[in-house]
N, C-alpha and C. Protein backbone atom coordinates (compact mmCIF):
# COMPACT_ATOMS: atom_id res chain seq x y z
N UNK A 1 0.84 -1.17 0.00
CA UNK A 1 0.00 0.00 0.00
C UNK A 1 0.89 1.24 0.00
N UNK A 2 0.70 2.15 -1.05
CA UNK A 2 1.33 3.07 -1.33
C UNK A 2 0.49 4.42 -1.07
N UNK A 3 1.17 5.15 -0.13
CA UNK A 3 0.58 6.52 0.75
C UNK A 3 0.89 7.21 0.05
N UNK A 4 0.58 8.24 -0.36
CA UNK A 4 0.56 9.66 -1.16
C UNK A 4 0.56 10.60 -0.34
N UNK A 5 1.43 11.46 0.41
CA UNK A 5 1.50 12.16 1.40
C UNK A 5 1.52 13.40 0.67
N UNK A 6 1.70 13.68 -0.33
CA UNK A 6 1.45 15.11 -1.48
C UNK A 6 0.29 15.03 -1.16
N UNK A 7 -0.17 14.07 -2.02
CA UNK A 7 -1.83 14.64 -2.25
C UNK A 7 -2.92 14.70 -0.87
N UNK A 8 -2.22 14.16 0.20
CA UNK A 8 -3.13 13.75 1.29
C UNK A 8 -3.00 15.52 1.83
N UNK A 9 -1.40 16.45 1.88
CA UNK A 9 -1.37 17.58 2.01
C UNK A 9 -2.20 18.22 1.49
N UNK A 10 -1.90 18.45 0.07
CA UNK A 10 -2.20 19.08 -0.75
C UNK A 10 -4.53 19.33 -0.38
N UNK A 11 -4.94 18.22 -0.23
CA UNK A 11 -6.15 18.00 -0.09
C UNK A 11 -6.22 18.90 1.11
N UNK A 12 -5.87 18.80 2.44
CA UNK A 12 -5.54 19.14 3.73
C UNK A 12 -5.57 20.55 3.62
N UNK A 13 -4.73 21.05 2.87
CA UNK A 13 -4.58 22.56 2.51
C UNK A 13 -5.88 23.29 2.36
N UNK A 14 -6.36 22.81 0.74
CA UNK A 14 -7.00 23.34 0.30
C UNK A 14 -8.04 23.68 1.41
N UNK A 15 -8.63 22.27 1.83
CA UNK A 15 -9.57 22.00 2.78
C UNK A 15 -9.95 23.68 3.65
N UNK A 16 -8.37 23.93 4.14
CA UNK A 16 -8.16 24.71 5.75
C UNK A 16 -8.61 26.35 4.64
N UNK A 17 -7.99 25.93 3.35
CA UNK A 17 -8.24 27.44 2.54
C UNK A 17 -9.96 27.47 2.20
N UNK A 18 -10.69 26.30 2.31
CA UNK A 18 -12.09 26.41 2.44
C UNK A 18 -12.70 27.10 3.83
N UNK A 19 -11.99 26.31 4.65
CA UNK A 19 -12.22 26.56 5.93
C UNK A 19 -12.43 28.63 6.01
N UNK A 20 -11.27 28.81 6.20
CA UNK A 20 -10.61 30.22 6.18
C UNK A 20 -11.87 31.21 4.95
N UNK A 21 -11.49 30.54 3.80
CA UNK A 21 -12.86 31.35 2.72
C UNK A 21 -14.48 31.58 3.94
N UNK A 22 -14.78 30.26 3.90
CA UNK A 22 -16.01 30.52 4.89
C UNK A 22 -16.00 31.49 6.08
N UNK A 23 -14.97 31.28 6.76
CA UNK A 23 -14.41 32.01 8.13
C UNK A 23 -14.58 33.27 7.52
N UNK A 24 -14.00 34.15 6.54
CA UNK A 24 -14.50 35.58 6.36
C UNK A 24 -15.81 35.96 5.27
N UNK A 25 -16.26 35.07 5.00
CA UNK A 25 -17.60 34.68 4.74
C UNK A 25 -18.83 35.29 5.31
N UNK A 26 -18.42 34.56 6.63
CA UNK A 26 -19.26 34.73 7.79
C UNK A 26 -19.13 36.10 8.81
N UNK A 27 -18.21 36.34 8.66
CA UNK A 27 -17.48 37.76 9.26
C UNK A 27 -18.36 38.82 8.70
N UNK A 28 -17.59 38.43 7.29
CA UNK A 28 -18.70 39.47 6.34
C UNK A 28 -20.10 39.78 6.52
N UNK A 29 -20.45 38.51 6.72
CA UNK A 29 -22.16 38.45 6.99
C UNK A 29 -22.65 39.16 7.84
N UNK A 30 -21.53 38.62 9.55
CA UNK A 30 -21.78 39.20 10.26
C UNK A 30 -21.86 40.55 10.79
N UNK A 31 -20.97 41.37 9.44
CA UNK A 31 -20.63 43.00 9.92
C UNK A 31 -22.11 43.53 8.90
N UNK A 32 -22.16 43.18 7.88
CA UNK A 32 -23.56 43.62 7.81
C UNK A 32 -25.14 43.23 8.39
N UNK A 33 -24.99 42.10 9.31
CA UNK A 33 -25.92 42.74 10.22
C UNK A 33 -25.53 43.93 11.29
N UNK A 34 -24.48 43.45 11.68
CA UNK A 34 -23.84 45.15 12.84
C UNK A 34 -24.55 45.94 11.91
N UNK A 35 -24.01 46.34 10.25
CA UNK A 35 -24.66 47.41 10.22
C UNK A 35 -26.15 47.51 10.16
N UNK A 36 -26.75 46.55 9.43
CA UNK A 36 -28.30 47.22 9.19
C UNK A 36 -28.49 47.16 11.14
N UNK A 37 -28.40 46.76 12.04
CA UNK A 37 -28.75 47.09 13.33
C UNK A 37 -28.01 48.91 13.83
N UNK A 38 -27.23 49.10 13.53
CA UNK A 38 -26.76 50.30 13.29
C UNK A 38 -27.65 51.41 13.01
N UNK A 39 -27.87 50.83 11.69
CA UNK A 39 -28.68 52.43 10.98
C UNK A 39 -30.07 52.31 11.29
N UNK A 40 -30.70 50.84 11.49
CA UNK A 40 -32.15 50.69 12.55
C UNK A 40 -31.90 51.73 13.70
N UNK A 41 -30.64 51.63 14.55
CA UNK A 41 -30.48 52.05 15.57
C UNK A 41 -30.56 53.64 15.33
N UNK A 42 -29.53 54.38 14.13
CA UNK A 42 -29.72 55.77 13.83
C UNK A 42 -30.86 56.41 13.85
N UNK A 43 -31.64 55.93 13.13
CA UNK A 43 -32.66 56.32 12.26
C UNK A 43 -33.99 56.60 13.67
N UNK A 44 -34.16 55.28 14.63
CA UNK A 44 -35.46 54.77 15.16
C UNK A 44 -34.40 55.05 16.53
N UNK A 45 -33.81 55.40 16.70
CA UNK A 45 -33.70 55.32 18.58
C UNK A 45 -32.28 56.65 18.51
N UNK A 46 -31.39 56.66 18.26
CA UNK A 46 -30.16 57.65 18.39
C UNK A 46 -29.42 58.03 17.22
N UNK A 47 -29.48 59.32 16.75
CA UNK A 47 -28.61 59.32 15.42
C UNK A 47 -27.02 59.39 15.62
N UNK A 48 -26.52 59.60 16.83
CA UNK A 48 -24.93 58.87 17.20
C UNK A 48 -24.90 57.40 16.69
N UNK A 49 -25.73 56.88 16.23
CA UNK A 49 -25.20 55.40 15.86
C UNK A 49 -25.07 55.13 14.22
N UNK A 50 -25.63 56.86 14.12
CA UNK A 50 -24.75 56.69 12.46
C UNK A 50 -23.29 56.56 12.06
N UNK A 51 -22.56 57.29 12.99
CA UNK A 51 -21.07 57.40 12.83
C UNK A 51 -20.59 55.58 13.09
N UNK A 52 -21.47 55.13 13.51
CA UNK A 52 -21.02 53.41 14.05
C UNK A 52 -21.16 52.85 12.44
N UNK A 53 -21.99 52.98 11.99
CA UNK A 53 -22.58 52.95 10.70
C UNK A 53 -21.67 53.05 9.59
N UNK A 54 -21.29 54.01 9.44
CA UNK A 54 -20.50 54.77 8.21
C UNK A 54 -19.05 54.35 8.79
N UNK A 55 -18.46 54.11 9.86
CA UNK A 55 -17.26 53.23 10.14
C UNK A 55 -16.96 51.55 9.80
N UNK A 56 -18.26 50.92 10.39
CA UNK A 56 -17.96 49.78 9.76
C UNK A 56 -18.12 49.41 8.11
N UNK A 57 -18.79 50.21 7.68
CA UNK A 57 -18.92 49.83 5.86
C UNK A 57 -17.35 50.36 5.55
N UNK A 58 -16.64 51.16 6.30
CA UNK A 58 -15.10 51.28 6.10
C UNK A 58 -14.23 50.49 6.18
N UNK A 59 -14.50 49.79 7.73
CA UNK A 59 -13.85 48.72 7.48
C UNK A 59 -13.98 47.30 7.22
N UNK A 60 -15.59 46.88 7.15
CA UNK A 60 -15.27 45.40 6.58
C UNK A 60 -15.52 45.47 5.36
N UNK A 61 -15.57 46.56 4.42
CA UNK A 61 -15.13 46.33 2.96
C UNK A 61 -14.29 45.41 2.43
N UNK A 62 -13.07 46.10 2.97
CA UNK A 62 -11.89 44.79 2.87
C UNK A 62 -11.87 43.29 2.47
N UNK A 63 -13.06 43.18 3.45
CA UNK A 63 -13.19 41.53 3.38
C UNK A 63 -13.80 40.86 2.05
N UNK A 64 -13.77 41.76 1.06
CA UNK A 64 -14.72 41.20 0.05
C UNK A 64 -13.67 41.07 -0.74
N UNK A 65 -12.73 42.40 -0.53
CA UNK A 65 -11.26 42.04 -1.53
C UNK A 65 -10.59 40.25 -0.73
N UNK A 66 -10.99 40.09 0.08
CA UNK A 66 -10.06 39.07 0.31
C UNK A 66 -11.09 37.54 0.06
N UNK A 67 -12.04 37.57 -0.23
CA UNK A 67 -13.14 36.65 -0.23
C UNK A 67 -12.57 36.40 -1.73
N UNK A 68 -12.38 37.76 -2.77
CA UNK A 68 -12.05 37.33 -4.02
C UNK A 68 -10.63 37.05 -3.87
N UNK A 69 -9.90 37.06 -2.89
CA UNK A 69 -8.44 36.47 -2.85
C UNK A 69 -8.41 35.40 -2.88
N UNK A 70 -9.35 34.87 -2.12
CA UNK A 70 -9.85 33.65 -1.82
C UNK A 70 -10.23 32.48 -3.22
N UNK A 71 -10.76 33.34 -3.36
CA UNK A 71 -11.67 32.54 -5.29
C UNK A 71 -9.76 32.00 -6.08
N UNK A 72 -8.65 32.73 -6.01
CA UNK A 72 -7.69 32.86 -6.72
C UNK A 72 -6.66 31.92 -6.07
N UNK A 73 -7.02 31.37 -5.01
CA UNK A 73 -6.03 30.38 -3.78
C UNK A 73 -6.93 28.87 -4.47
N UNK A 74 -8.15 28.64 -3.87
CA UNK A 74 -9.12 28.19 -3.76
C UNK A 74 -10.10 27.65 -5.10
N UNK A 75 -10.41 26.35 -5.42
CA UNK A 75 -11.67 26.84 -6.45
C UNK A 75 -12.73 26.22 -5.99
N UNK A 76 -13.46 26.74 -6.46
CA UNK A 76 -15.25 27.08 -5.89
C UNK A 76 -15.94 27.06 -7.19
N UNK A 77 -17.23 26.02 -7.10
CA UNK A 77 -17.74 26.50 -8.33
C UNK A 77 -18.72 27.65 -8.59
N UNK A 78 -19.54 27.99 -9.68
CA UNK A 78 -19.59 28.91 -10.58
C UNK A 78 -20.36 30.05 -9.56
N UNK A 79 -21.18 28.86 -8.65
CA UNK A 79 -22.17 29.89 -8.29
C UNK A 79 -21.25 30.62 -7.14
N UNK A 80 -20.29 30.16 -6.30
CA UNK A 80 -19.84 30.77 -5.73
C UNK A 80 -19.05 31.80 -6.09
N UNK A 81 -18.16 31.54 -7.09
CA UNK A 81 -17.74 32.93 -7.49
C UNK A 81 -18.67 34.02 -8.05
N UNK A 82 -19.76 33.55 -8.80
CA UNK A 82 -20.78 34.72 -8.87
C UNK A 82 -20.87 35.39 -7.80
N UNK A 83 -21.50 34.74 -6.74
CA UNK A 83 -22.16 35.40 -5.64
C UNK A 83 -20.89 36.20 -4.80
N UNK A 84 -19.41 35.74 -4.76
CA UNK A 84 -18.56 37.15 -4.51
C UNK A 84 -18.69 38.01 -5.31
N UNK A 85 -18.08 37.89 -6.42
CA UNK A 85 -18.56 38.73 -7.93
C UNK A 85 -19.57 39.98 -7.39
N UNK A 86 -20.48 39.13 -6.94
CA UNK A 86 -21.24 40.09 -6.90
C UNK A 86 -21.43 41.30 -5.80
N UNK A 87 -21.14 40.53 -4.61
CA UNK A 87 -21.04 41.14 -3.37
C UNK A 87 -19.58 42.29 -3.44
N UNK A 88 -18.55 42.06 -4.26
CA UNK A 88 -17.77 43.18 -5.12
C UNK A 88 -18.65 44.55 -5.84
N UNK A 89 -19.28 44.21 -6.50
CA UNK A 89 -20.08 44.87 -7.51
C UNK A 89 -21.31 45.75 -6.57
N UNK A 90 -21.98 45.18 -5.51
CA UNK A 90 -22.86 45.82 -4.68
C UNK A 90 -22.23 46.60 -4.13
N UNK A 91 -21.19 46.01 -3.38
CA UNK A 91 -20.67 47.45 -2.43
C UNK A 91 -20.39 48.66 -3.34
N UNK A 92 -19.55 48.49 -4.54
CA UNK A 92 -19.88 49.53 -5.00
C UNK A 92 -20.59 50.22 -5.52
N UNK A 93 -21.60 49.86 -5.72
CA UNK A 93 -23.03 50.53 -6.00
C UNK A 93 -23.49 51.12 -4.67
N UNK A 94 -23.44 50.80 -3.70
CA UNK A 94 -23.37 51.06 -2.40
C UNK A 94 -22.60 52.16 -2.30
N UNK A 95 -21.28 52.48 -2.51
CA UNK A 95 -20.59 53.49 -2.28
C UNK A 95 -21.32 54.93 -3.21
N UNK A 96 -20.97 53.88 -4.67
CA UNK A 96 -22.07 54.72 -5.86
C UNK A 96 -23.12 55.64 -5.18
N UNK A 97 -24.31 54.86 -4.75
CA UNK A 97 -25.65 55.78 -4.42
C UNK A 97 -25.63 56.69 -3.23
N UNK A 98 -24.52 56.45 -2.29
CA UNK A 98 -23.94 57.53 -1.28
C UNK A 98 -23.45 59.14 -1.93
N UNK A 99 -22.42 58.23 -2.81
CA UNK A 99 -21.68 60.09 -2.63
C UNK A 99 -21.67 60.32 -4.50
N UNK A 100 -22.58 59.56 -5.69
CA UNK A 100 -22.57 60.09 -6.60
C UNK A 100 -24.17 60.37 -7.03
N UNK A 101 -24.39 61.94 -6.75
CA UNK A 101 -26.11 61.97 -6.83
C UNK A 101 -26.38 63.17 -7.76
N UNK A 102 -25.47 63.43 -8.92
CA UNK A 102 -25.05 63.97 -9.63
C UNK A 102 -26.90 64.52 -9.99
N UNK A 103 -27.38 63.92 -10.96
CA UNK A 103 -28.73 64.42 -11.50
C UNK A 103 -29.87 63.28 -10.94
N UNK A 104 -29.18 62.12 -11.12
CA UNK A 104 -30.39 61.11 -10.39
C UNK A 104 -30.51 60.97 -9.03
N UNK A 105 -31.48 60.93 -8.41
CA UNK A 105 -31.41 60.81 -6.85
C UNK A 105 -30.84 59.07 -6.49
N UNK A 106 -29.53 58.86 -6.77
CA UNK A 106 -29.36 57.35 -6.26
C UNK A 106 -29.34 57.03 -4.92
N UNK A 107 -29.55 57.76 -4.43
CA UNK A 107 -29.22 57.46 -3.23
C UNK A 107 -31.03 56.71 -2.58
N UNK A 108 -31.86 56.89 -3.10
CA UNK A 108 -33.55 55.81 -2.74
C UNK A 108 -32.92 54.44 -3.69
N UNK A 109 -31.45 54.12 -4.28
CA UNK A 109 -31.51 52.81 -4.52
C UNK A 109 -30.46 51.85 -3.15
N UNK A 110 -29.88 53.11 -2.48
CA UNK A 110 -29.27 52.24 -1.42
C UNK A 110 -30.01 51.21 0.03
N UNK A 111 -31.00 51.50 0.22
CA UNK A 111 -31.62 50.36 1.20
C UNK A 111 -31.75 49.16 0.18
N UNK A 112 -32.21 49.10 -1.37
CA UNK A 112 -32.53 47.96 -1.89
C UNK A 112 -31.23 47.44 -2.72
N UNK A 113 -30.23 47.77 -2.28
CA UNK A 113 -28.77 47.83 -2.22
C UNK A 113 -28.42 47.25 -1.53
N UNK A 114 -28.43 47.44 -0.10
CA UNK A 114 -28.21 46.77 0.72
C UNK A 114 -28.94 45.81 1.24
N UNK A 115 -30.18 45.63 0.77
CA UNK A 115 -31.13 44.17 1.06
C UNK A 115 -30.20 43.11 0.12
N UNK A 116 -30.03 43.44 -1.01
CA UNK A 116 -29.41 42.54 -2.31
C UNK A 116 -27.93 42.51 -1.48
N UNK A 117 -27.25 42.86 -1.18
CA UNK A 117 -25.73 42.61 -0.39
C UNK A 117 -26.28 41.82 0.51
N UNK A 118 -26.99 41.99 1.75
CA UNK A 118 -26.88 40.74 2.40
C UNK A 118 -27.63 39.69 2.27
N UNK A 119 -28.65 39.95 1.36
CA UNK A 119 -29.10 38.23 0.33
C UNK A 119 -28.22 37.63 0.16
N UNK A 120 -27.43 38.37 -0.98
CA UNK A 120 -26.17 37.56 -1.41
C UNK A 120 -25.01 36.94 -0.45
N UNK A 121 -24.88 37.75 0.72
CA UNK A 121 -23.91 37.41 1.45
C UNK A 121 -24.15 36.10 2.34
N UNK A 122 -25.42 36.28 2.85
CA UNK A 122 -26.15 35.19 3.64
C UNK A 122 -26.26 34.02 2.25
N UNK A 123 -26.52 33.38 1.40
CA UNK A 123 -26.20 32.73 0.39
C UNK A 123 -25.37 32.27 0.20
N UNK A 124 -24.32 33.30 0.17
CA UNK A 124 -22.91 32.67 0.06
C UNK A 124 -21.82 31.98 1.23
N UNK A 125 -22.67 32.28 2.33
CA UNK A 125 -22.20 31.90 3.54
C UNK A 125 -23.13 29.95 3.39
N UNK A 126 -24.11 30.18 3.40
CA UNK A 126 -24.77 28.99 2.43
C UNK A 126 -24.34 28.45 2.19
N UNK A 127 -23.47 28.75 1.04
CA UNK A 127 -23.38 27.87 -0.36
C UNK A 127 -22.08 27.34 0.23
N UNK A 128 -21.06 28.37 0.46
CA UNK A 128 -19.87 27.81 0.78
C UNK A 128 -19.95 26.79 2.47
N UNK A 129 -20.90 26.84 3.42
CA UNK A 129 -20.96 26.06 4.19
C UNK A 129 -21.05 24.31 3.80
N UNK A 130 -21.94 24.50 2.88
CA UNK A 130 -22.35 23.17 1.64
C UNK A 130 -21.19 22.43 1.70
N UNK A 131 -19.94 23.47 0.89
CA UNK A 131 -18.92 22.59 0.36
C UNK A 131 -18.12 22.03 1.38
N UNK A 132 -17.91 23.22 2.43
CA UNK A 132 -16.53 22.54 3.45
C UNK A 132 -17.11 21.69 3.97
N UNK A 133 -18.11 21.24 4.43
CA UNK A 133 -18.56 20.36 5.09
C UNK A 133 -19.65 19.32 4.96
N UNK A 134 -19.62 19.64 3.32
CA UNK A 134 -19.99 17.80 2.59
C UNK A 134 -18.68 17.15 2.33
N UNK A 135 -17.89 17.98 2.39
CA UNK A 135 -16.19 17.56 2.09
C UNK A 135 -15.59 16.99 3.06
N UNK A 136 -15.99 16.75 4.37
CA UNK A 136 -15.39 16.27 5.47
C UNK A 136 -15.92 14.93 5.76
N UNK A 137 -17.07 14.65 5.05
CA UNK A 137 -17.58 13.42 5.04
C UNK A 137 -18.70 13.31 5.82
N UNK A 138 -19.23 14.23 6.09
CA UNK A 138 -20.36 14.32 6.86
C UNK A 138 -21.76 13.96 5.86
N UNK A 139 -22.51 13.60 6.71
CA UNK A 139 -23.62 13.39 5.87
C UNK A 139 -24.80 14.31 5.76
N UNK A 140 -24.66 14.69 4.41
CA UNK A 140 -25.72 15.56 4.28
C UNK A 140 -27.57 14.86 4.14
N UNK A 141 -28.75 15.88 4.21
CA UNK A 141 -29.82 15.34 4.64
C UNK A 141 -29.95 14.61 2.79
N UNK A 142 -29.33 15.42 1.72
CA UNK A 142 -29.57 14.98 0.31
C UNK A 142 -28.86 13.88 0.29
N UNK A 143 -27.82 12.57 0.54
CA UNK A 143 -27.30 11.81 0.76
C UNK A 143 -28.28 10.31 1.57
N UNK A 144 -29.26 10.76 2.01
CA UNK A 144 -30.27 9.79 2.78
C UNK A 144 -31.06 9.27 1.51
C-alpha cells in the first residue's frame, strides 16, 4: 500500500483554505448585520449610531477584496464565485448611491442595495458552508 502524502497535504490545505474562505464569509455576513442594526439604531432610537454605521462599511469592505483572494487560492464553483462577484459589484453601487447623486437621486436605490448585499452574502455563507462540510464526510440530509 502506497501513501501519497502530497496529495493527502495538498487536499488538507486546500480543505483549511475552504475553511478560512467561509471564516470571512461569515465575518462578512456578520458586519452587515452590525450594520443594518446600526442604521435601525440611527434612524429609530439615536442618530450617534450613524457614525457606528458609516465606520464599519469602512472597514469590513476589505473583506470582500479578500473573499475574491480567496476565489484565486481556492476553487469554488460557478455559483460561488458569482455570488462574490457580486457582493464586489454591490458594495460599490453602495458606495455609488452615497456620494454620486449627480442628476439622479441614487441614493432611494441604497436600502434595496443593501437588502441585495446581504441576500447575497447570507447565500454565500450557504453555499460555501455546503462545500466545506460535505467535504469532510459528513452526511448531508440529500445523501439519505
Amino acid at each position: 500500500m502506497i501513501i501519497d502524502f502530497h496529495s493527502q497535504r495538498t487536499q488538507l490545505s486546500g480543505r483549511w483554505t475552504r475553511i478560512g474562505f467561509l471564516a470571512i464569509a461569515v465575518l462578512f455576513n456578520l458586519c452587515l448585520v452590525a450594520q443594518l442594526l446600526t442604521v435601525g439604531l440611527a434612524v429609530f432610537y439615536n442618530p450617534t449610531w450613524w457614525s457606528i454605521h458609516v465606520w464599519l462599511v469602512r472597514r469590513y469592505s476589505g473583506l470582500a477584496v479578500l473573499l475574491l483572494a480567496g476565489l484565486l487560492i481556492s476553487p469554488f464553483s460557478q455559483k460561488i464565485q458569482m455570488l462574490t462577484g457580486g457582493l464586489v459589484t454591490l458594495l460599490i453601487l453602495q458606495f455609488a448611491t452615497i456620494h454620486l447623486n449627480f442628476t439622479l437621486p441614487l441614493g432611494v436605490l441604497h436600502p434595496l442595495i443593501g437588502f441585495l448585499l446581504f441576500t447575497s452574502s447570507t447565500t454565500l455563507v450557504h453555499q460555501v458552508w455546503r462545500v466545506v462540510f460535505n467535504e469532510s464526510g459528513t452526511v448531508t440530509s440529500a445523501e439519505h
